[in-house]
C-alpha atoms as a PDB file:
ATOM      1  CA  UNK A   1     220.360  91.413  44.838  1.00  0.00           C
ATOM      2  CA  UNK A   2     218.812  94.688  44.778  1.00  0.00           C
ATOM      3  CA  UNK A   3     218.511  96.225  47.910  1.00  0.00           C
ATOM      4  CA  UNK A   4     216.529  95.111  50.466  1.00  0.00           C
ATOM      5  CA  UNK A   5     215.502  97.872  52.572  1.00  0.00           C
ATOM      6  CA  UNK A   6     213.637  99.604  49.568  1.00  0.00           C
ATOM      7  CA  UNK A   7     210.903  96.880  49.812  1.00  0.00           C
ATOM      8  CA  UNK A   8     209.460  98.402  52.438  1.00  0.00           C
ATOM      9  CA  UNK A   9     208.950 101.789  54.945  1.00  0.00           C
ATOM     10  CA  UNK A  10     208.394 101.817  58.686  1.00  0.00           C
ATOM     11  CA  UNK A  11     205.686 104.056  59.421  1.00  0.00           C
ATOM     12  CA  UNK A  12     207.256 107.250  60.783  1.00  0.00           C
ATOM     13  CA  UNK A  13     204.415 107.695  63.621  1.00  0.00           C
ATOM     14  CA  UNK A  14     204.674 103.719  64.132  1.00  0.00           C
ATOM     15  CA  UNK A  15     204.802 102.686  68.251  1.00  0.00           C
ATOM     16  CA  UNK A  16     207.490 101.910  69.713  1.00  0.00           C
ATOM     17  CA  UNK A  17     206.983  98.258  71.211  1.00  0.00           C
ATOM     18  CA  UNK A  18     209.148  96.432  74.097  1.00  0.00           C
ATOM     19  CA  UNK A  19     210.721  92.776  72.232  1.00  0.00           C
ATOM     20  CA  UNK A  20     207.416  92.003  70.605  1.00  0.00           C
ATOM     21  CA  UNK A  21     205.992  88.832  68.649  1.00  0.00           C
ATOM     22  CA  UNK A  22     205.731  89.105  65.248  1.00  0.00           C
ATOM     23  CA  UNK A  23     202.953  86.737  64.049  1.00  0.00           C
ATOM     24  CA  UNK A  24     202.913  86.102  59.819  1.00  0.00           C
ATOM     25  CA  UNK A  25     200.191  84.424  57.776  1.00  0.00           C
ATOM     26  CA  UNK A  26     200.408  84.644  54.685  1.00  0.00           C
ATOM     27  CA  UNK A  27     197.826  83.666  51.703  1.00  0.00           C
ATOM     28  CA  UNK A  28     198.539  82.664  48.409  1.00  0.00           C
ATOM     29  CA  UNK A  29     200.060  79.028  49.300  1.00  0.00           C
ATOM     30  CA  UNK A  30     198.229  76.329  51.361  1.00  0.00           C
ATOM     31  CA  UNK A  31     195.312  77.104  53.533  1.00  0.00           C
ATOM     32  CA  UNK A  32     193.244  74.271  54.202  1.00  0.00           C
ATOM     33  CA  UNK A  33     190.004  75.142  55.896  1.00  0.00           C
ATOM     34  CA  UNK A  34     191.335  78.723  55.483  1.00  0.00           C
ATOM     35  CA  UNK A  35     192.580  78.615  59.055  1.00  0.00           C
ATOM     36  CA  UNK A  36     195.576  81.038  58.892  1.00  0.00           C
ATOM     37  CA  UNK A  37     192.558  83.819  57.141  1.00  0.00           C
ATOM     38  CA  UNK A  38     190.046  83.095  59.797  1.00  0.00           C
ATOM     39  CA  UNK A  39     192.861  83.084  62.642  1.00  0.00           C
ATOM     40  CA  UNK A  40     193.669  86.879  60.981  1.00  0.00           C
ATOM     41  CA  UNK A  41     190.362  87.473  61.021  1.00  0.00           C
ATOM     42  CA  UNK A  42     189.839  86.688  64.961  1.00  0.00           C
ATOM     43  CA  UNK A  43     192.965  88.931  65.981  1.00  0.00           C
ATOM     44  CA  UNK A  44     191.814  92.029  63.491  1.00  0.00           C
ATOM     45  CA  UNK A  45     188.340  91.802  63.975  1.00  0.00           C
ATOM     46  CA  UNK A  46     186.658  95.136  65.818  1.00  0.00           C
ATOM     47  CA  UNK A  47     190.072  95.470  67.605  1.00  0.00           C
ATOM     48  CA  UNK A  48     192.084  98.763  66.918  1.00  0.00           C
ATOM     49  CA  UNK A  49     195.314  98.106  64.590  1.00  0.00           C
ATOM     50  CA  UNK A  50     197.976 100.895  64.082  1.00  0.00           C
ATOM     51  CA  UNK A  51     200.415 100.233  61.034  1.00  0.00           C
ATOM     52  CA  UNK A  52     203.864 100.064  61.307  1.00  0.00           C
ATOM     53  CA  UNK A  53     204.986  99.001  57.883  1.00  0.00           C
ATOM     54  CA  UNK A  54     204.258  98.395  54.736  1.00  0.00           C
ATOM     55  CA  UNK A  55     205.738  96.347  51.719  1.00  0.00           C
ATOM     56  CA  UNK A  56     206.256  97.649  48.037  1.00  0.00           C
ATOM     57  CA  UNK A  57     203.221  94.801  46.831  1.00  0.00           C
ATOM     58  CA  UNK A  58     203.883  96.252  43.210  1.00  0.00           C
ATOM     59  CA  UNK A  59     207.276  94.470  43.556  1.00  0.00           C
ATOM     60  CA  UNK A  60     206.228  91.259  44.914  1.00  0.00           C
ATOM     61  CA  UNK A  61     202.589  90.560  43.407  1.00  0.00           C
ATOM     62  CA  UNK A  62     201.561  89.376  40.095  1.00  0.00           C
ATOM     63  CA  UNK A  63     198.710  90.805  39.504  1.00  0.00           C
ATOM     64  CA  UNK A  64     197.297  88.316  36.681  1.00  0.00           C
ATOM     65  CA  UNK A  65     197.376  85.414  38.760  1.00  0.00           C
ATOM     66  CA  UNK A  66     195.705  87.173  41.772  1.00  0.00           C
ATOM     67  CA  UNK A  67     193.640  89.764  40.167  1.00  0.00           C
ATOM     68  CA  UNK A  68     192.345  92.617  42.946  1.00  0.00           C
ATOM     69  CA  UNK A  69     188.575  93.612  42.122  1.00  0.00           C
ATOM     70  CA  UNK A  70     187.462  96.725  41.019  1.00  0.00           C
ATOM     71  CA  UNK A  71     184.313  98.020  41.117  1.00  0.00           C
ATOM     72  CA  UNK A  72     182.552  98.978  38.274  1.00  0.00           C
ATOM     73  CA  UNK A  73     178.967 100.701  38.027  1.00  0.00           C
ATOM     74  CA  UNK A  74     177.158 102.003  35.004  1.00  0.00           C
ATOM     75  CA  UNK A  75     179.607 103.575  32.801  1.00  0.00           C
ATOM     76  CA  UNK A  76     182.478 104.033  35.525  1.00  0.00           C
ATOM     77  CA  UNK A  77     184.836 102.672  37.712  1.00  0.00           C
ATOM     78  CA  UNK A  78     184.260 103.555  41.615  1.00  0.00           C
ATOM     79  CA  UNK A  79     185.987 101.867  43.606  1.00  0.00           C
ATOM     80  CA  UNK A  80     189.473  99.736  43.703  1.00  0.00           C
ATOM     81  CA  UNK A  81     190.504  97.450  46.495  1.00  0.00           C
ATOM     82  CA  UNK A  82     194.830  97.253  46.382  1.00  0.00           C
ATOM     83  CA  UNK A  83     196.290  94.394  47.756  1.00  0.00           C
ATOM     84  CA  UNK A  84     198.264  95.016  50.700  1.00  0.00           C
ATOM     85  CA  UNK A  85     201.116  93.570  52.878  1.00  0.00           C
ATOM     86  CA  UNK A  86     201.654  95.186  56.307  1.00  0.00           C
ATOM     87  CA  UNK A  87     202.835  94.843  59.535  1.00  0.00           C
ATOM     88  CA  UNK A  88     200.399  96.071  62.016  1.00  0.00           C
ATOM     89  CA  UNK A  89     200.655  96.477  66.295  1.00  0.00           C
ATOM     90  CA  UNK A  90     197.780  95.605  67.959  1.00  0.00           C
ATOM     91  CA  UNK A  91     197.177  94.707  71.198  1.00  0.00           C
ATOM     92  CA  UNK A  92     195.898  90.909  72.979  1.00  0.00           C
ATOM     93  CA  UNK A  93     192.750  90.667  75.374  1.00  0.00           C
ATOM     94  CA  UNK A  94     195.289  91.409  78.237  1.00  0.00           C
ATOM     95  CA  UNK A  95     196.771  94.533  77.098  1.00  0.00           C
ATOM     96  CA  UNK A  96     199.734  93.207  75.218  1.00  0.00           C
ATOM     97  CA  UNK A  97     201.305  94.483  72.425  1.00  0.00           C
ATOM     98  CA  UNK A  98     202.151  92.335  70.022  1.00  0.00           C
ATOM     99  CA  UNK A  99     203.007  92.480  65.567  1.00  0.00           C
ATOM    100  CA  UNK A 100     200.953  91.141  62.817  1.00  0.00           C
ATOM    101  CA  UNK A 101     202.261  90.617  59.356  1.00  0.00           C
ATOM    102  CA  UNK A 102     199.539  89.681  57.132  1.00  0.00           C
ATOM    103  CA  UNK A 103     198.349  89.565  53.125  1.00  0.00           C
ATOM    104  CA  UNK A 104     199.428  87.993  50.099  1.00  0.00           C
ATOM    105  CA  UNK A 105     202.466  85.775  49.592  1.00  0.00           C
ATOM    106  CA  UNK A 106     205.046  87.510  47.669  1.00  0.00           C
ATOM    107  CA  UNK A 107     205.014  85.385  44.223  1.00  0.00           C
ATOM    108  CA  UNK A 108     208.054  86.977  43.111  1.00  0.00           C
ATOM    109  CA  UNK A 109     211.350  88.172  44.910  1.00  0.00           C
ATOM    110  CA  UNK A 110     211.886  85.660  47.743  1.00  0.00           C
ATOM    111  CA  UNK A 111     215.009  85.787  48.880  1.00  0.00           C
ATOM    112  CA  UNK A 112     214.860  89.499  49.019  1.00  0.00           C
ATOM    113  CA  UNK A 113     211.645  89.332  50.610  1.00  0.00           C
ATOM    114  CA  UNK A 114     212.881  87.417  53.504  1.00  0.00           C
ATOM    115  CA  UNK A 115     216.235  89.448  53.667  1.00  0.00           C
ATOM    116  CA  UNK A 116     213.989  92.873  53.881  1.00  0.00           C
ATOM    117  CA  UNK A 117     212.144  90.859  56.916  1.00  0.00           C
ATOM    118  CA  UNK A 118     215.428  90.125  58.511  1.00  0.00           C
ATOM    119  CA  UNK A 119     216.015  93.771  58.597  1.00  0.00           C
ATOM    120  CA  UNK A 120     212.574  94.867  60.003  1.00  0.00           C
ATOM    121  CA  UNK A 121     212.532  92.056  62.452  1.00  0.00           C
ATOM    122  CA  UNK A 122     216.004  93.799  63.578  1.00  0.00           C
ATOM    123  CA  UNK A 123     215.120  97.129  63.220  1.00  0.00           C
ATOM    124  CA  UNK A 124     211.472  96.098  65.031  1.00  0.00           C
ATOM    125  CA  UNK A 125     213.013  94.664  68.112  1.00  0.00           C
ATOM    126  CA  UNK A 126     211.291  91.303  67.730  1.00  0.00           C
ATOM    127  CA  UNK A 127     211.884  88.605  69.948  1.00  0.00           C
ATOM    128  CA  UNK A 128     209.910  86.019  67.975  1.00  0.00           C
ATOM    129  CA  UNK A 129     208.152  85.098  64.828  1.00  0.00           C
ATOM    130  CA  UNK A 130     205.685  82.359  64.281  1.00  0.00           C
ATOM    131  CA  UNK A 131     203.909  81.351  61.166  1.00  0.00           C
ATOM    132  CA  UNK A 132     200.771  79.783  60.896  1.00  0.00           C
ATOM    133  CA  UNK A 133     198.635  77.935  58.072  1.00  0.00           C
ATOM    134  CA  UNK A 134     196.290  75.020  57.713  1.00  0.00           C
ATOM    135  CA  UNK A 135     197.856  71.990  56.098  1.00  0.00           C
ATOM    136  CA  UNK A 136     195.275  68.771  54.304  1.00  0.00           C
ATOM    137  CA  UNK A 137     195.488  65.370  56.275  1.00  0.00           C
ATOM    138  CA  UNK A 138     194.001  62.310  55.928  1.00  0.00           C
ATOM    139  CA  UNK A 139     192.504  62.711  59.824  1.00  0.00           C
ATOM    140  CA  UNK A 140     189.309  62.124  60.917  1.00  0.00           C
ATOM    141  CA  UNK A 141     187.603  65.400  62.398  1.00  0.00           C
ATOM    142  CA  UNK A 142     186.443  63.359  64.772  1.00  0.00           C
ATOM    143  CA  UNK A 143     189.617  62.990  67.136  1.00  0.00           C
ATOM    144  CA  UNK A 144     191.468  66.052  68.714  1.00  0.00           C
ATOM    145  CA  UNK A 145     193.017  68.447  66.064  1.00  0.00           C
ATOM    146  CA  UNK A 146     196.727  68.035  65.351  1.00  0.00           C
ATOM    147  CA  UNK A 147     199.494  70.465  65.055  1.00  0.00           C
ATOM    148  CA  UNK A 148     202.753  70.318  63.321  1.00  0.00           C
ATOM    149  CA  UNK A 149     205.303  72.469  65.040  1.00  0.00           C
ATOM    150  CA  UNK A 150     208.547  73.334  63.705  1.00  0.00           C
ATOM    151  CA  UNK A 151     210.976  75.496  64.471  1.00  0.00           C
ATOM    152  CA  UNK A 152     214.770  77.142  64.287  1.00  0.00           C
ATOM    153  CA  UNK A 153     215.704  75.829  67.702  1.00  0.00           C
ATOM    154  CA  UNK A 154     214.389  72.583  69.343  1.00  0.00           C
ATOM    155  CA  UNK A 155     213.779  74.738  72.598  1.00  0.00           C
ATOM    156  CA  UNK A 156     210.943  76.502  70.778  1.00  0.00           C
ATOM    157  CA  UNK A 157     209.002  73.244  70.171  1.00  0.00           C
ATOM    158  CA  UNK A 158     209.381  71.523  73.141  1.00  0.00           C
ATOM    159  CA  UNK A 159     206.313  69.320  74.097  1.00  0.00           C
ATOM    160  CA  UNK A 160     205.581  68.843  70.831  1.00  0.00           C
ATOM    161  CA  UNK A 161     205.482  65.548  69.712  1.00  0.00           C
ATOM    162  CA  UNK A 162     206.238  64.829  65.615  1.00  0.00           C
ATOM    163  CA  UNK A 163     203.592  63.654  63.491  1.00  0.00           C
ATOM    164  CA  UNK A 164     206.479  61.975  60.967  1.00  0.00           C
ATOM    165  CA  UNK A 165     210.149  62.321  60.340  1.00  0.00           C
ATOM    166  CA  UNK A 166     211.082  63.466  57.034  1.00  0.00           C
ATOM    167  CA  UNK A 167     208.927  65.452  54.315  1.00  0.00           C
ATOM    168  CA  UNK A 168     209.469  67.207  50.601  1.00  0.00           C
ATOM    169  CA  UNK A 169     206.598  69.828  49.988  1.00  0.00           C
ATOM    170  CA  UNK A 170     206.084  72.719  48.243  1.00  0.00           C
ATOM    171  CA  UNK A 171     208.076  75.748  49.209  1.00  0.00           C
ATOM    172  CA  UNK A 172     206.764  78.414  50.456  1.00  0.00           C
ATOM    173  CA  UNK A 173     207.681  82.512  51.604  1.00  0.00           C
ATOM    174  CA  UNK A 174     206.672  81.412  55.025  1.00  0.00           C
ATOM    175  CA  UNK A 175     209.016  78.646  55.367  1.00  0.00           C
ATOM    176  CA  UNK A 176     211.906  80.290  53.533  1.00  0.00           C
ATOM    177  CA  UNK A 177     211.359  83.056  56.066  1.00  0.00           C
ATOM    178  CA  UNK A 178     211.601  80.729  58.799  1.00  0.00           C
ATOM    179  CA  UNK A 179     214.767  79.587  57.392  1.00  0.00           C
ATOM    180  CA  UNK A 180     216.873  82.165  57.294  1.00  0.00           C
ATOM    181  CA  UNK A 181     215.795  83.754  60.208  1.00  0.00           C
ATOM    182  CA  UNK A 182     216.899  80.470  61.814  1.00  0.00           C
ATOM    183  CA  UNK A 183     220.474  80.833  59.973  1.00  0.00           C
ATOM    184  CA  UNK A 184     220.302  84.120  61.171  1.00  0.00           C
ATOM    185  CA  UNK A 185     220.338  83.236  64.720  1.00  0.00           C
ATOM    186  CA  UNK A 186     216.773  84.399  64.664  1.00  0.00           C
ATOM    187  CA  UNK A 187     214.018  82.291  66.812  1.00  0.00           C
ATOM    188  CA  UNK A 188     211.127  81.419  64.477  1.00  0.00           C
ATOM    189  CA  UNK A 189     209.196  78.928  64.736  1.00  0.00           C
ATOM    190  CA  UNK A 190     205.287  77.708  63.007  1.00  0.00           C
ATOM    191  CA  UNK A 191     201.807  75.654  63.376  1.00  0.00           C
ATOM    192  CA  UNK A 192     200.552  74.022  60.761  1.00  0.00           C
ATOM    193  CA  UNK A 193     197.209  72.746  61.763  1.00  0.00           C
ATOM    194  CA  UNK A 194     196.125  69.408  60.336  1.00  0.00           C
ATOM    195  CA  UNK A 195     192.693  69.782  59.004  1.00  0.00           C
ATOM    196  CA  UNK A 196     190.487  66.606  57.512  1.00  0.00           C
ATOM    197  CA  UNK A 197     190.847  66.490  54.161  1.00  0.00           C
ATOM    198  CA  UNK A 198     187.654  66.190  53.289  1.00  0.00           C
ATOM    199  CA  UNK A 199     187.140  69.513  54.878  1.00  0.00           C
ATOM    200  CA  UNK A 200     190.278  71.275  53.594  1.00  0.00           C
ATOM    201  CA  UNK A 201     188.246  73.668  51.228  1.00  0.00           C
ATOM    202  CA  UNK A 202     185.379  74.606  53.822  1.00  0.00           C
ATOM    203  CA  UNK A 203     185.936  77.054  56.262  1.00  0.00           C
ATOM    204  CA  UNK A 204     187.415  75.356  59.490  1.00  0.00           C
ATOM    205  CA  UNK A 205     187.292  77.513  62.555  1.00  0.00           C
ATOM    206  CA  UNK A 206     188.166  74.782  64.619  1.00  0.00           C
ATOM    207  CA  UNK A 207     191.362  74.947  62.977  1.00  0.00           C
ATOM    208  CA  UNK A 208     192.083  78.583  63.175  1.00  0.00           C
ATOM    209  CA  UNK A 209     191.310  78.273  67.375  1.00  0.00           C
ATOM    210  CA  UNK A 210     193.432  75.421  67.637  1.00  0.00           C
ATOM    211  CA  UNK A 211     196.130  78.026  65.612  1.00  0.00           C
ATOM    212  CA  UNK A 212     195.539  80.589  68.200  1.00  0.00           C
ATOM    213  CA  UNK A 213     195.900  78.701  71.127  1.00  0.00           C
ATOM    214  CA  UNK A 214     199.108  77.258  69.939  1.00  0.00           C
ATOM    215  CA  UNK A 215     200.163  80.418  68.713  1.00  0.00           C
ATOM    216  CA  UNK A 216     199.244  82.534  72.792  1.00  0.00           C
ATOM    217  CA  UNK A 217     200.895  79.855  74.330  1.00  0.00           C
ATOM    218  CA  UNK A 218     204.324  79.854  72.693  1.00  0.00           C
ATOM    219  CA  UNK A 219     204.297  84.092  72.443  1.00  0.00           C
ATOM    220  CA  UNK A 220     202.828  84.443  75.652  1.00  0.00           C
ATOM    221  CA  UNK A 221     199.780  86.057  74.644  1.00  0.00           C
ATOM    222  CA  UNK A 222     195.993  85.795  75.250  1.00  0.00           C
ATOM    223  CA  UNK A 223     194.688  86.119  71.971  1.00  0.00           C
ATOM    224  CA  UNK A 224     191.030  86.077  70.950  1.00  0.00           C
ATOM    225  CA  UNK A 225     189.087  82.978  70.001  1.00  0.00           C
ATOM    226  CA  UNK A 226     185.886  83.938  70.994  1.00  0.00           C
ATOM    227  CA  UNK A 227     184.107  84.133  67.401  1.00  0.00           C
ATOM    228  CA  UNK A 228     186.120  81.520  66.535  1.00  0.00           C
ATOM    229  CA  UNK A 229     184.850  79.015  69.265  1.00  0.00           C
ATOM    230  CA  UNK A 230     181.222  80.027  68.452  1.00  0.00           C
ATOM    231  CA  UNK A 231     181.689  79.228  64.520  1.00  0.00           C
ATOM    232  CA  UNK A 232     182.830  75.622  65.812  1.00  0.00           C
ATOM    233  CA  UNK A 233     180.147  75.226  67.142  1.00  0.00           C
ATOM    234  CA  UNK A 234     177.921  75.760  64.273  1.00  0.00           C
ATOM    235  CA  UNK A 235     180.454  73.854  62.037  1.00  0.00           C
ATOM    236  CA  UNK A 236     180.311  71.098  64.294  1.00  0.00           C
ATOM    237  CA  UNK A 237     176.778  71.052  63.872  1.00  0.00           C
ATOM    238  CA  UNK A 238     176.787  71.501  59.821  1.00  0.00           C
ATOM    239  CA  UNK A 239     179.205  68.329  59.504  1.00  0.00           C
ATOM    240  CA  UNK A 240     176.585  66.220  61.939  1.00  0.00           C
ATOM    241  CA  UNK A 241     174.027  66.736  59.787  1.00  0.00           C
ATOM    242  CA  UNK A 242     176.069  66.044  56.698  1.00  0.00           C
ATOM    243  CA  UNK A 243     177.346  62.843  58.441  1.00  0.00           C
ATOM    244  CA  UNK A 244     174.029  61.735  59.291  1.00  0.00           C
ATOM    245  CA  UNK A 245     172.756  61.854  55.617  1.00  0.00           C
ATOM    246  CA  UNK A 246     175.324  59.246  54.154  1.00  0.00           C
ATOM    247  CA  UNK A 247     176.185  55.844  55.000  1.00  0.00           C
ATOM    248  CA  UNK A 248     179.415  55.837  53.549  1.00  0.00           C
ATOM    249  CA  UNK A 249     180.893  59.099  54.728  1.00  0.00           C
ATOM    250  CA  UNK A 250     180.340  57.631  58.173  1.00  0.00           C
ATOM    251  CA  UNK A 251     182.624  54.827  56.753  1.00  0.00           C
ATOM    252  CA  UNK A 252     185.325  56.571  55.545  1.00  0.00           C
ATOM    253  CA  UNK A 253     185.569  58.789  58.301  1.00  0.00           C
ATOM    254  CA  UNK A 254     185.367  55.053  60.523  1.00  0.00           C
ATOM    255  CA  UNK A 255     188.563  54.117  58.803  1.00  0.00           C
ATOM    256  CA  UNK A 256     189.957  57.349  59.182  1.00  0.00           C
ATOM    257  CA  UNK A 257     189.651  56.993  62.897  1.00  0.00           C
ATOM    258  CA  UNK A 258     191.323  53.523  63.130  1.00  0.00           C
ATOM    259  CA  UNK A 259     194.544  54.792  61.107  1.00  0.00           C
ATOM    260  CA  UNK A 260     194.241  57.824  63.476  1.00  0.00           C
ATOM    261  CA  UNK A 261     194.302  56.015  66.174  1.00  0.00           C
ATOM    262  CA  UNK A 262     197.311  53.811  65.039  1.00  0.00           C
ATOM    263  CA  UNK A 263     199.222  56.950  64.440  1.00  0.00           C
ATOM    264  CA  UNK A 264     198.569  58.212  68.050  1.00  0.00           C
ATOM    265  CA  UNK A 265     199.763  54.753  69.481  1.00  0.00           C
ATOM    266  CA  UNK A 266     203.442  55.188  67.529  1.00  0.00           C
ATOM    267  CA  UNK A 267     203.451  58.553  68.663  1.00  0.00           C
ATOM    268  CA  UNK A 268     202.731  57.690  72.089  1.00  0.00           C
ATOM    269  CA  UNK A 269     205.645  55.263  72.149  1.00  0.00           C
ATOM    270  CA  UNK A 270     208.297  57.260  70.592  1.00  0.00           C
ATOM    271  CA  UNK A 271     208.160  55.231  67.193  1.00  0.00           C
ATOM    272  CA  UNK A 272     207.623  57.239  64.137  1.00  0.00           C
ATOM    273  CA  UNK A 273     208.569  54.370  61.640  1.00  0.00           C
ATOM    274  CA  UNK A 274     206.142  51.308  63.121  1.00  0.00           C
ATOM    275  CA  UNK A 275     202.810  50.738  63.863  1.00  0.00           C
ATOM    276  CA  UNK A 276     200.569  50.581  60.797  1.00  0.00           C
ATOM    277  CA  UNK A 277     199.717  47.299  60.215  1.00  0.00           C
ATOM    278  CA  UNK A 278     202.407  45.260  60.524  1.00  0.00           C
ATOM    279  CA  UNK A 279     204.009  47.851  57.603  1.00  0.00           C
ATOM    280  CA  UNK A 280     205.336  51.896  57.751  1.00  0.00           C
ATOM    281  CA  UNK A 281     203.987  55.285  58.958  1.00  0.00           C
ATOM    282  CA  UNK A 282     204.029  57.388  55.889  1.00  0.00           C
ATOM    283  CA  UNK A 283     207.354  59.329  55.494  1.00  0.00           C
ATOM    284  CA  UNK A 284     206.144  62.432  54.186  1.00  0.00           C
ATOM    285  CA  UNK A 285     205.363  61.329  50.573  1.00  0.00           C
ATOM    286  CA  UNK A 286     202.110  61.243  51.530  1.00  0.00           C
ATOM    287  CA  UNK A 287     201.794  64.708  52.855  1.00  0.00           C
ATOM    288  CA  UNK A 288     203.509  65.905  49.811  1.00  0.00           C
ATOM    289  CA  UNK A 289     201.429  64.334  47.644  1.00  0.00           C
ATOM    290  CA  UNK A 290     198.158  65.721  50.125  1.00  0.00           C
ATOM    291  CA  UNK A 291     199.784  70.003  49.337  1.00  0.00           C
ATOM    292  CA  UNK A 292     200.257  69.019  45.628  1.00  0.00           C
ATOM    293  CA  UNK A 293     196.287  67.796  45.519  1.00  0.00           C
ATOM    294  CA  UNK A 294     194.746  70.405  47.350  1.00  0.00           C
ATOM    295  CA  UNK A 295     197.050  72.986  45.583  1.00  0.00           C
ATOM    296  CA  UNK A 296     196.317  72.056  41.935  1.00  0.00           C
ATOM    297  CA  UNK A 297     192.308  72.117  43.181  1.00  0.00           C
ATOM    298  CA  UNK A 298     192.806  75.418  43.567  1.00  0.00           C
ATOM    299  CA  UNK A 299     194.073  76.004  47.010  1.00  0.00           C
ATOM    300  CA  UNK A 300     192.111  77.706  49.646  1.00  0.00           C
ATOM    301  CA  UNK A 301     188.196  78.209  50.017  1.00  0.00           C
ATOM    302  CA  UNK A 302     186.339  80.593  48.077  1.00  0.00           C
ATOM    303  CA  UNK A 303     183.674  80.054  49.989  1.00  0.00           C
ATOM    304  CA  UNK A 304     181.919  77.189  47.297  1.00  0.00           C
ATOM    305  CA  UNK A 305     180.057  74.192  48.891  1.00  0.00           C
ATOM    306  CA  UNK A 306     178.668  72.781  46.225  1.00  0.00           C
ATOM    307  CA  UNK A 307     180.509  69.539  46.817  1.00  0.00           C
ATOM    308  CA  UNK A 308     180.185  69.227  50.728  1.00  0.00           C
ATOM    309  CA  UNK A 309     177.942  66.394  49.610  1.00  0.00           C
ATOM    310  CA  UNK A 310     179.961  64.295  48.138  1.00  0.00           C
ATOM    311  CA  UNK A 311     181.594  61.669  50.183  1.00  0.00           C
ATOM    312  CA  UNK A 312     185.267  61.979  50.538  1.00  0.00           C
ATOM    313  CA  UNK A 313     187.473  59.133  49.032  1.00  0.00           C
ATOM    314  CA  UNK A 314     189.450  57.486  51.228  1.00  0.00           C
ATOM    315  CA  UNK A 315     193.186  57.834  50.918  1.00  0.00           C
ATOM    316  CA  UNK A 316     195.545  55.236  50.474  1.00  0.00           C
ATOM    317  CA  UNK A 317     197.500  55.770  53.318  1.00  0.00           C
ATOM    318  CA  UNK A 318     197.563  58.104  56.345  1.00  0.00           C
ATOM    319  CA  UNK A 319     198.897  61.708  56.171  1.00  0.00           C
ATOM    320  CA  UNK A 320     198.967  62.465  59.665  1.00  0.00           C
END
């Protein structure tokens, strides 16, 4: 493997910062309700970042699959936009410094990837990383938003209750990262918020404050959610409206609620393999099953409503 410290260069003016958190969303893989981009969005957004690294995206990004725009006008080209992966230091509503990896998933180069991030996190001082990204269940968005937490010691994730036992998805940098950190003797540790999904290709800022909260409390941090609380709000709203405009949405998300409900009971008693009529919570087939749909539809948002109206179809068994 080619060296790993040649993927990327510390800033030489970077700040020096005291065991910080190192929070990492990356986009590329799954997204639902684009909750990890709208989380990055509420931490960036009209607060002063200073970059401390950068990666070498010519090495990790193919470029035909994820194309970055360039502006053309009248008989030239003006303007080009570069993808970009850095780690930036920026500070929470109380002062504290804390490290934000964020931009596209590498789509080549893994293992060195994560190897060069073992390195920085070393070099860095970093106490912590935690991932976060919005995952497609079958919930209704009409009971509390759920989080999957996982992490490379139990410690890190105490208090958090699993959802199910045993699941085979789609790999991703993120999670790869999180593994080897973990072999590393490295705490990491994620969210994956569960967003409805019928909702998975909207924009979900409920999601992306429920991210943030999860993500303050475990790092110690009081990170912004203001914007994000407000967008809820209208969201909350916009889904009302849809709701009250079809008969059987208001049905599926009915049965939604029961198997939520069901779900919550298990939980509730310790039983992740009981509870569902008389039969099995879903292993993690279903959930599976739930990445490989919403990836092959093309993934996260692009910001495209034009089937908000349709009713969602129910799925045959519960993700969540």
């Amino acid at each position: 493997m080619l060296d790993p410290a040649q993927l990327y260069q510390v800033d030489p003016a970077a700040p020096e910062l005291d065991e910080p958190v190192l929070i990492v969303v990356l986009d590329g893989f799954v997204d639902a309700g684009n909750a990890g981009a709208l989380a990055v969005g509420a931490l960036t957004d009209d607060r002063e970042t200073t970059r401390v690294a950068g990666f070498d995206v010519d090495q990790l990004v193919d470029y035909r699959s994820r194309r970055p725009p360039l502006r053309f006008e009248t008989d030239r080209w003006t303007e080009y936009h570069p993808p970009t992966l850095d780690v930036v230091a920026l500070s929470d509503t109380g002062d504290t410094q804390y490290l934000l990896l964020s931009g596209p998933e590498p789509d080549t180069q893994w293992e060195r990837f994560v190897a060069a991030m073992g390195l920085l996190v070393e070099q860095l001082g970093v106490r912590l990383v935690i991932t976060l990204q919005g995952i497609p269940m079958a919930v209704p968005h009409t009971r509390p938003i759920g989080v999957t937490a996982h992490a490379t010691r139990s410690e890190l994730v105490e208090g958090h209750t699993p959802w199910f036992a045993t699941a085979d998805v789609p790999g991703s940098a993120a999670a790869l990262l999180e593994y080897r950190l973990g072999q590393a003797g490295q705490d990491a540790m994620g969210f994956a918020v569960h967003v409805p999904h019928y909702l998975a290709r909207s924009a979900y800022p409920q999601a992306a404050r429920v991210l943030l909260d999860h993500a303050g409390l475990a790092a110690g941090l009081y990170l912004p959610t203001e914007t994000l609380t407000r967008a809820a709000e209208q969201a909350d709203s916009e889904i009302a409206e849809q709701m009250a405009e079809s008969d059987e949405v208001v049905q599926v998300v009915k049965a939604l609620e029961e198997q939520y409900d069901q779900v919550a009971a298990a939980r509730e008693s310790g039983d992740l393999t009981e509870g569902l009529d008389g039969g099995e919570l879903p292993s993690g087939d279903e959930l599976a099953a739930e990445f490989e749909r919403f990836l092959a539809a093309g993934g996260k948002s692009d910001g495209d409503k034009s089937g908000d109206d349709e009713p969602p179809q129910e799925p045959p068994a519960p993700s969540s």
